[in-house]
N, C-alpha and C. Protein backbone atom coordinates (compact mmCIF):
# COMPACT_ATOMS: atom_id res chain seq x y z
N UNK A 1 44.42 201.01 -131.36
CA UNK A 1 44.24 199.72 -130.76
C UNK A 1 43.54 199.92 -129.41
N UNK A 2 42.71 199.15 -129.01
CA UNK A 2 41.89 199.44 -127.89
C UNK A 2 42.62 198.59 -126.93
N UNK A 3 42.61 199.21 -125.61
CA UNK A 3 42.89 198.59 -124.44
C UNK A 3 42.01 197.31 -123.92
N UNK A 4 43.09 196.67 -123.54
CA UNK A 4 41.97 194.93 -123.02
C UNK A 4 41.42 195.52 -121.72
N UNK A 5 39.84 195.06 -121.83
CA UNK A 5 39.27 195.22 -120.43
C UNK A 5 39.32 193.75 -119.58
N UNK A 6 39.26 194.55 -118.37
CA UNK A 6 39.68 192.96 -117.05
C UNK A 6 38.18 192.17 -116.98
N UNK A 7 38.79 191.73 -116.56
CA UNK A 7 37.49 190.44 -116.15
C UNK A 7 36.54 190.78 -115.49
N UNK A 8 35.19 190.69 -115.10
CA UNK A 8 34.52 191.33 -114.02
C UNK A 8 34.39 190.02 -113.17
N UNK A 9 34.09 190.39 -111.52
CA UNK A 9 34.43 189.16 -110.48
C UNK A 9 33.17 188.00 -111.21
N UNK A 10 31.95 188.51 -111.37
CA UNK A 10 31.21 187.47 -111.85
C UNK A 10 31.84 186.57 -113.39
N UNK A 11 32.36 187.10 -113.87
CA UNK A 11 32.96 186.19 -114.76
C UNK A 11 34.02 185.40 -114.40
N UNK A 12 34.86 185.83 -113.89
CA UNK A 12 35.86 185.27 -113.49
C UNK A 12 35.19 183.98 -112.59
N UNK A 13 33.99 184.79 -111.33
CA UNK A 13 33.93 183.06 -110.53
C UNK A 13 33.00 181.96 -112.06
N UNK A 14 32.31 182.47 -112.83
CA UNK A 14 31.79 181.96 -113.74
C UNK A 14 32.55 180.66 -114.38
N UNK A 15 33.97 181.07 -114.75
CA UNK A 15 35.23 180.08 -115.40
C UNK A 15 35.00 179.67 -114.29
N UNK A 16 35.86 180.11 -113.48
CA UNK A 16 35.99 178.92 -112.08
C UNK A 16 35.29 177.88 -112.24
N UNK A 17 33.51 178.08 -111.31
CA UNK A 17 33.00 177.45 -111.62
C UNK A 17 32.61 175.88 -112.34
N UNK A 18 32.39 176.98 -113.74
CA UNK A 18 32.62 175.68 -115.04
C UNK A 18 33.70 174.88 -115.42
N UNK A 19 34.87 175.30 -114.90
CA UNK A 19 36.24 174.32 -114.48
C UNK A 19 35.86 173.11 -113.54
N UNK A 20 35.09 173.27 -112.66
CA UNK A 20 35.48 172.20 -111.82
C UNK A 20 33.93 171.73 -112.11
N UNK A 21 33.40 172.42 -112.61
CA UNK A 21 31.79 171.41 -112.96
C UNK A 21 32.50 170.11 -114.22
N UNK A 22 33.16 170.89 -115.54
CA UNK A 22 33.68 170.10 -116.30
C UNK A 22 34.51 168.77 -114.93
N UNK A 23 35.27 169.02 -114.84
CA UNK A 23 36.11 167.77 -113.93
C UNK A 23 35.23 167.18 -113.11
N UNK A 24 34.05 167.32 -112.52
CA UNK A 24 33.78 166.61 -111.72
C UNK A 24 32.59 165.74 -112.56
N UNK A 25 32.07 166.25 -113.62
CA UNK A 25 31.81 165.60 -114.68
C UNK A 25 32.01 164.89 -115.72
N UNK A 26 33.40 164.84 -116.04
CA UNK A 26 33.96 163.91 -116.40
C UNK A 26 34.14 162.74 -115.55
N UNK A 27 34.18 161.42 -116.44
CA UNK A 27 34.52 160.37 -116.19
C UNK A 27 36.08 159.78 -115.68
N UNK A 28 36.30 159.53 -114.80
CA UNK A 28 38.02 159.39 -114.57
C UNK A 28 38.77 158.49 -115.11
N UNK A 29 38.10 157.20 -115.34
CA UNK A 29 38.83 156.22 -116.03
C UNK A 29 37.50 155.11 -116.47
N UNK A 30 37.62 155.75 -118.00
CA UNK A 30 36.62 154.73 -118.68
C UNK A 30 36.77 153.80 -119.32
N UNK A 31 37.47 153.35 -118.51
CA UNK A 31 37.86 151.33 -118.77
C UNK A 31 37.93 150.75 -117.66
N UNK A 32 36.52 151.72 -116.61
CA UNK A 32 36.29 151.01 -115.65
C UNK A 32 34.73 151.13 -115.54
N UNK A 33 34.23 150.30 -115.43
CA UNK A 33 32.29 150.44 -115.17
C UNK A 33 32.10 150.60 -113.64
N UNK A 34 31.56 151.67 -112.91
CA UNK A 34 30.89 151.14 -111.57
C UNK A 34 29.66 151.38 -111.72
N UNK A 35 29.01 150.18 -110.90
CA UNK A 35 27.75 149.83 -110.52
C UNK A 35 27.61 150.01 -109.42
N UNK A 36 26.35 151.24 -108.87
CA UNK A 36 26.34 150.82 -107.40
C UNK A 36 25.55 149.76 -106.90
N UNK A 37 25.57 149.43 -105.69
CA UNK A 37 24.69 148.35 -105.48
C UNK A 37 23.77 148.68 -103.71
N UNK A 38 24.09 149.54 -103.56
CA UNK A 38 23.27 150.16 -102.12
C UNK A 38 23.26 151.20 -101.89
N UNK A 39 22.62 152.18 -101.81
CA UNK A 39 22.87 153.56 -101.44
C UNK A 39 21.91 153.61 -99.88
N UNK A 40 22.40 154.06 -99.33
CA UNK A 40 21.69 154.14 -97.98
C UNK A 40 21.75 155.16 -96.89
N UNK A 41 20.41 155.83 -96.69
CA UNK A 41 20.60 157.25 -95.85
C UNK A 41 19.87 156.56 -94.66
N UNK A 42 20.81 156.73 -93.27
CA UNK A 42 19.89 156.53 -91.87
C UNK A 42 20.14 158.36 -91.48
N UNK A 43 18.86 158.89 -91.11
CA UNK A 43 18.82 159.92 -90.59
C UNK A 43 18.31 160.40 -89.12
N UNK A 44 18.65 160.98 -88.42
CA UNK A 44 17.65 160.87 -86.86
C UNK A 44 17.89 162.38 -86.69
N UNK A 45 16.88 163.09 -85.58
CA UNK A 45 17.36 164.58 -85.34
C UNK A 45 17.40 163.79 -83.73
N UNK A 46 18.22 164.89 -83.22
CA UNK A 46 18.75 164.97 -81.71
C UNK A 46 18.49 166.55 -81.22
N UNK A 47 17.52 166.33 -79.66
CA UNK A 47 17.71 167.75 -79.24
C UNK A 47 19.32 167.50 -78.19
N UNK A 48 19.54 168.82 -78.83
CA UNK A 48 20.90 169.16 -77.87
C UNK A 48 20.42 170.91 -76.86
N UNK A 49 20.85 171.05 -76.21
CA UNK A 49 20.95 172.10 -75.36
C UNK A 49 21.20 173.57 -76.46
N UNK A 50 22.17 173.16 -76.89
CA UNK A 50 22.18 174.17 -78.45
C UNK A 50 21.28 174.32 -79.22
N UNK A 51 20.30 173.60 -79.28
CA UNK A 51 18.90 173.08 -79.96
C UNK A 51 18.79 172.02 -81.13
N UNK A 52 18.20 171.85 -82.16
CA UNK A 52 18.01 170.51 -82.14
C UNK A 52 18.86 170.27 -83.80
N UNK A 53 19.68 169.37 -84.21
CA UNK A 53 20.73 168.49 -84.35
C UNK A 53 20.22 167.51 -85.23
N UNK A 54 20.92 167.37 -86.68
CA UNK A 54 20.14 166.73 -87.67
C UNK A 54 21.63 165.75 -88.04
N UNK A 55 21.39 164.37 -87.36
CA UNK A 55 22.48 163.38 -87.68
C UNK A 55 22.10 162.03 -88.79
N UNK A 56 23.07 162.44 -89.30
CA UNK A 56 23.13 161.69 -90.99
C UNK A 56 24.52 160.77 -91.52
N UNK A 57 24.31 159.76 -91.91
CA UNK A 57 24.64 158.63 -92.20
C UNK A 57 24.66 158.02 -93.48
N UNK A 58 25.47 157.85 -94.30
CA UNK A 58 25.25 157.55 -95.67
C UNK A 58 26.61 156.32 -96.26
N UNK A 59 25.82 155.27 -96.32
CA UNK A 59 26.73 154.32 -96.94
C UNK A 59 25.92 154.05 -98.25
N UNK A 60 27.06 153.76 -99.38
CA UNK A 60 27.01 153.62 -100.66
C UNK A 60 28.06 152.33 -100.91
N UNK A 61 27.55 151.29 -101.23
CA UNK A 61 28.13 150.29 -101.99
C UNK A 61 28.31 150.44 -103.67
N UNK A 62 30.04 150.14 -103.92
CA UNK A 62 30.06 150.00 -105.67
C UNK A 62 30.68 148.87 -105.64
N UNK A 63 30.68 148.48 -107.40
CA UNK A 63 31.78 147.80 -107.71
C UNK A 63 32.15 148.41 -108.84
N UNK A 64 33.43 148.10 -108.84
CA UNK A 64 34.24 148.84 -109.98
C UNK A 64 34.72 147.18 -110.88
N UNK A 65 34.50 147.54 -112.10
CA UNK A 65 34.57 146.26 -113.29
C UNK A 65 35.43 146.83 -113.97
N UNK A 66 36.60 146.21 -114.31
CA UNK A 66 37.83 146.80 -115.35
C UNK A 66 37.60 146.06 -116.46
N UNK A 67 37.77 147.06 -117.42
CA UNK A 67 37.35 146.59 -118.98
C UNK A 67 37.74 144.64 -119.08
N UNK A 68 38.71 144.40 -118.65
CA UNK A 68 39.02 143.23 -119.40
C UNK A 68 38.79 142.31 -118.33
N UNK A 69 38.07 142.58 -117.68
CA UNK A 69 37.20 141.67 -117.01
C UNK A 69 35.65 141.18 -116.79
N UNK A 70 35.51 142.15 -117.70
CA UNK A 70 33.64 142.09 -118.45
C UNK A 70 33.19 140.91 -119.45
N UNK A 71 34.76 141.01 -119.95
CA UNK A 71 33.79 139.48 -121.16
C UNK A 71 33.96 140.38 -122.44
């Protein structure tokens, strides 16, 4: 009988990985529709003494529609 070989680190972060790609790709609750309705980037750079400073801003409007309120 042959001995089990271990994991090598690249495989192992590999699962990892594809664990949380699956979950963040899945859908969380699909008996709900969102629509966005604004996505919006204001961006400006700033010199600072530290040197120069990239300030960012991001509002996103949704709505979330629950199945039994669609019709």
């Amino acid at each position: 009988m042959q001995a089990p070989t271990r994991k090598t680190i690249m495989r192992s972060l590999g699962e990892f990985v594809g664990h949380i790609w699956h979950a963040a790709a899945k859908d969380p609750d699909p008996d709900t529709q969102q629509t966005v309705l604004r996505h919006e980037v204001e961006e400006s750079e700033q010199d600072t003494p530290q040197g120069k400073v990239t300030l960012r801003r991001t509002t996103i409007e949704e709505i979330e529609i629950p199945r039994d309120a669609r019709g």
